[in-house]
Protein backbone atom coordinates (compact mmCIF):
# COMPACT_ATOMS: atom_id res chain seq x y z
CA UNK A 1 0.00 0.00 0.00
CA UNK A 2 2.55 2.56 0.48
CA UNK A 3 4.39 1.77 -2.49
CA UNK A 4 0.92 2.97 -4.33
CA UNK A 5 0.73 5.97 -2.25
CA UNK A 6 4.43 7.35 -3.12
CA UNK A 7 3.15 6.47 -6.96
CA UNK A 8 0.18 9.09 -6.51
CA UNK A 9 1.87 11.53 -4.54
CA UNK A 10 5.09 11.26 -7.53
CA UNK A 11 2.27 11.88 -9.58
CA UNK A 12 0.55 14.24 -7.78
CA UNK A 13 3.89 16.73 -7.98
CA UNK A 14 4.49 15.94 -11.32
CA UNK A 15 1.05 17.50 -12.22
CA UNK A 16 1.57 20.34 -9.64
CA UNK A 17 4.69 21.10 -11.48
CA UNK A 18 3.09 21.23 -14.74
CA UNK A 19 0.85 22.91 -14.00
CA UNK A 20 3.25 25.41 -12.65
CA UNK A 21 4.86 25.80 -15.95
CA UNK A 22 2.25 26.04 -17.94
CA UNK A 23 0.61 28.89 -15.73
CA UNK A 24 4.35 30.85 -16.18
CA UNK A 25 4.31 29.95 -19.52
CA UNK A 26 0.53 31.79 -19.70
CA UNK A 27 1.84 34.68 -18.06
CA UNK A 28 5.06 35.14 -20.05
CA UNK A 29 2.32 35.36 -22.87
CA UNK A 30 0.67 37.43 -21.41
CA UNK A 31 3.32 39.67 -20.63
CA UNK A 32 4.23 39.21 -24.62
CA UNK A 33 1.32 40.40 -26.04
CA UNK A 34 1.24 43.96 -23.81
CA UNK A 35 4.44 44.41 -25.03
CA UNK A 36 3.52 43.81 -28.60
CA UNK A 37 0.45 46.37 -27.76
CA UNK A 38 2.76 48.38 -26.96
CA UNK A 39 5.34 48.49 -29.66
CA UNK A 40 2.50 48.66 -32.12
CA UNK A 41 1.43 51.66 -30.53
CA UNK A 42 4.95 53.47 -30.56
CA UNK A 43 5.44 51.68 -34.86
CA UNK A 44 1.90 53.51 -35.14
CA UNK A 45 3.14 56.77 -34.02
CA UNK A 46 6.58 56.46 -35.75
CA UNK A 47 5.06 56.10 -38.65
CA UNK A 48 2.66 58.88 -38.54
CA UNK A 49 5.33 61.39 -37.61
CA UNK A 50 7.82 60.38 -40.42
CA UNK A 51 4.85 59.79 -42.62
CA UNK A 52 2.36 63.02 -42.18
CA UNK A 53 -0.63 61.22 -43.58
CA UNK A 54 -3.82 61.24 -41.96
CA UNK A 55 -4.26 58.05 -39.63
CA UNK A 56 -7.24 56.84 -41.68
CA UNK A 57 -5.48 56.60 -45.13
CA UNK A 58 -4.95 53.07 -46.43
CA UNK A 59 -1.73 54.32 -47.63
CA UNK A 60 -0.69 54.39 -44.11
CA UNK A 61 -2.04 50.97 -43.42
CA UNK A 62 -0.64 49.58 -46.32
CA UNK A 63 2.86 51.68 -45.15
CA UNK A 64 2.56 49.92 -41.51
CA UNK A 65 1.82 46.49 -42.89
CA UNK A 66 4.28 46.23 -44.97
CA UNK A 67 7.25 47.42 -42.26
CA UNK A 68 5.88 45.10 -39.86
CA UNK A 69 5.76 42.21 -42.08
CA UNK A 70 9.82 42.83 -43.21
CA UNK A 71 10.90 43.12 -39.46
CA UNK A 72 8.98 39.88 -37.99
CA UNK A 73 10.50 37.94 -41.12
CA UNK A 74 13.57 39.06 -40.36
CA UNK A 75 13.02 38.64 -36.50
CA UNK A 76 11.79 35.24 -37.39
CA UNK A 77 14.50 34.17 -39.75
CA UNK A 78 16.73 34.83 -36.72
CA UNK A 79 15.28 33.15 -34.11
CA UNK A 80 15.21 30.29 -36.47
CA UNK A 81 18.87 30.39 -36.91
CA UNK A 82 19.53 30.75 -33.67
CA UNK A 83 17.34 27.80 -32.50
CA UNK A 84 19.40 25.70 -35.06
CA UNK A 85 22.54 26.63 -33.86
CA UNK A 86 21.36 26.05 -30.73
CA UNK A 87 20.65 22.22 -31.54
């Protein structure tokens, strides 16, 4: 019987534990995406103060998309090198 116990109470920690890391790993996330609010908000700005164009032009979307979308591939074509060379 005690043999069975120490099996649920190994058990039991490796779920606490887990669960620990997935709930850091949430939070991280979380603490991810208000910093991505936040450099969108300061790209935004930078963007309408080298670009004068009225907010609502799709000029200026089009302007912000397209920055955005050459610095995360090149963001993501270095974490994937680095996770390689990491290996």
């Amino acid at each position: 019987m005690s043999n069975r116990l120490q099996k649920i109470k190994e058990e039991a920690k490796s779920i606490q534990n887990e669960v620990r890391e997935r709930t850091l790993g949430l939070i991280l996330a979380a603490f991810g995406l208000v910093a991505g609010l936040a450099w969108n908000s300061a790209v935004t700005s930078l963007i309408q103060y080298l670009f004068p164009l009225s907010t609502g032009t799709i000029i200026a979307k089009f302007v912000y998309a397209l920055m955005m979308t050459a610095v995360l591939a090149v963001l993501a074509y270095g974490l994937q090198k680095f996770q390689k060379n990491k290996q």
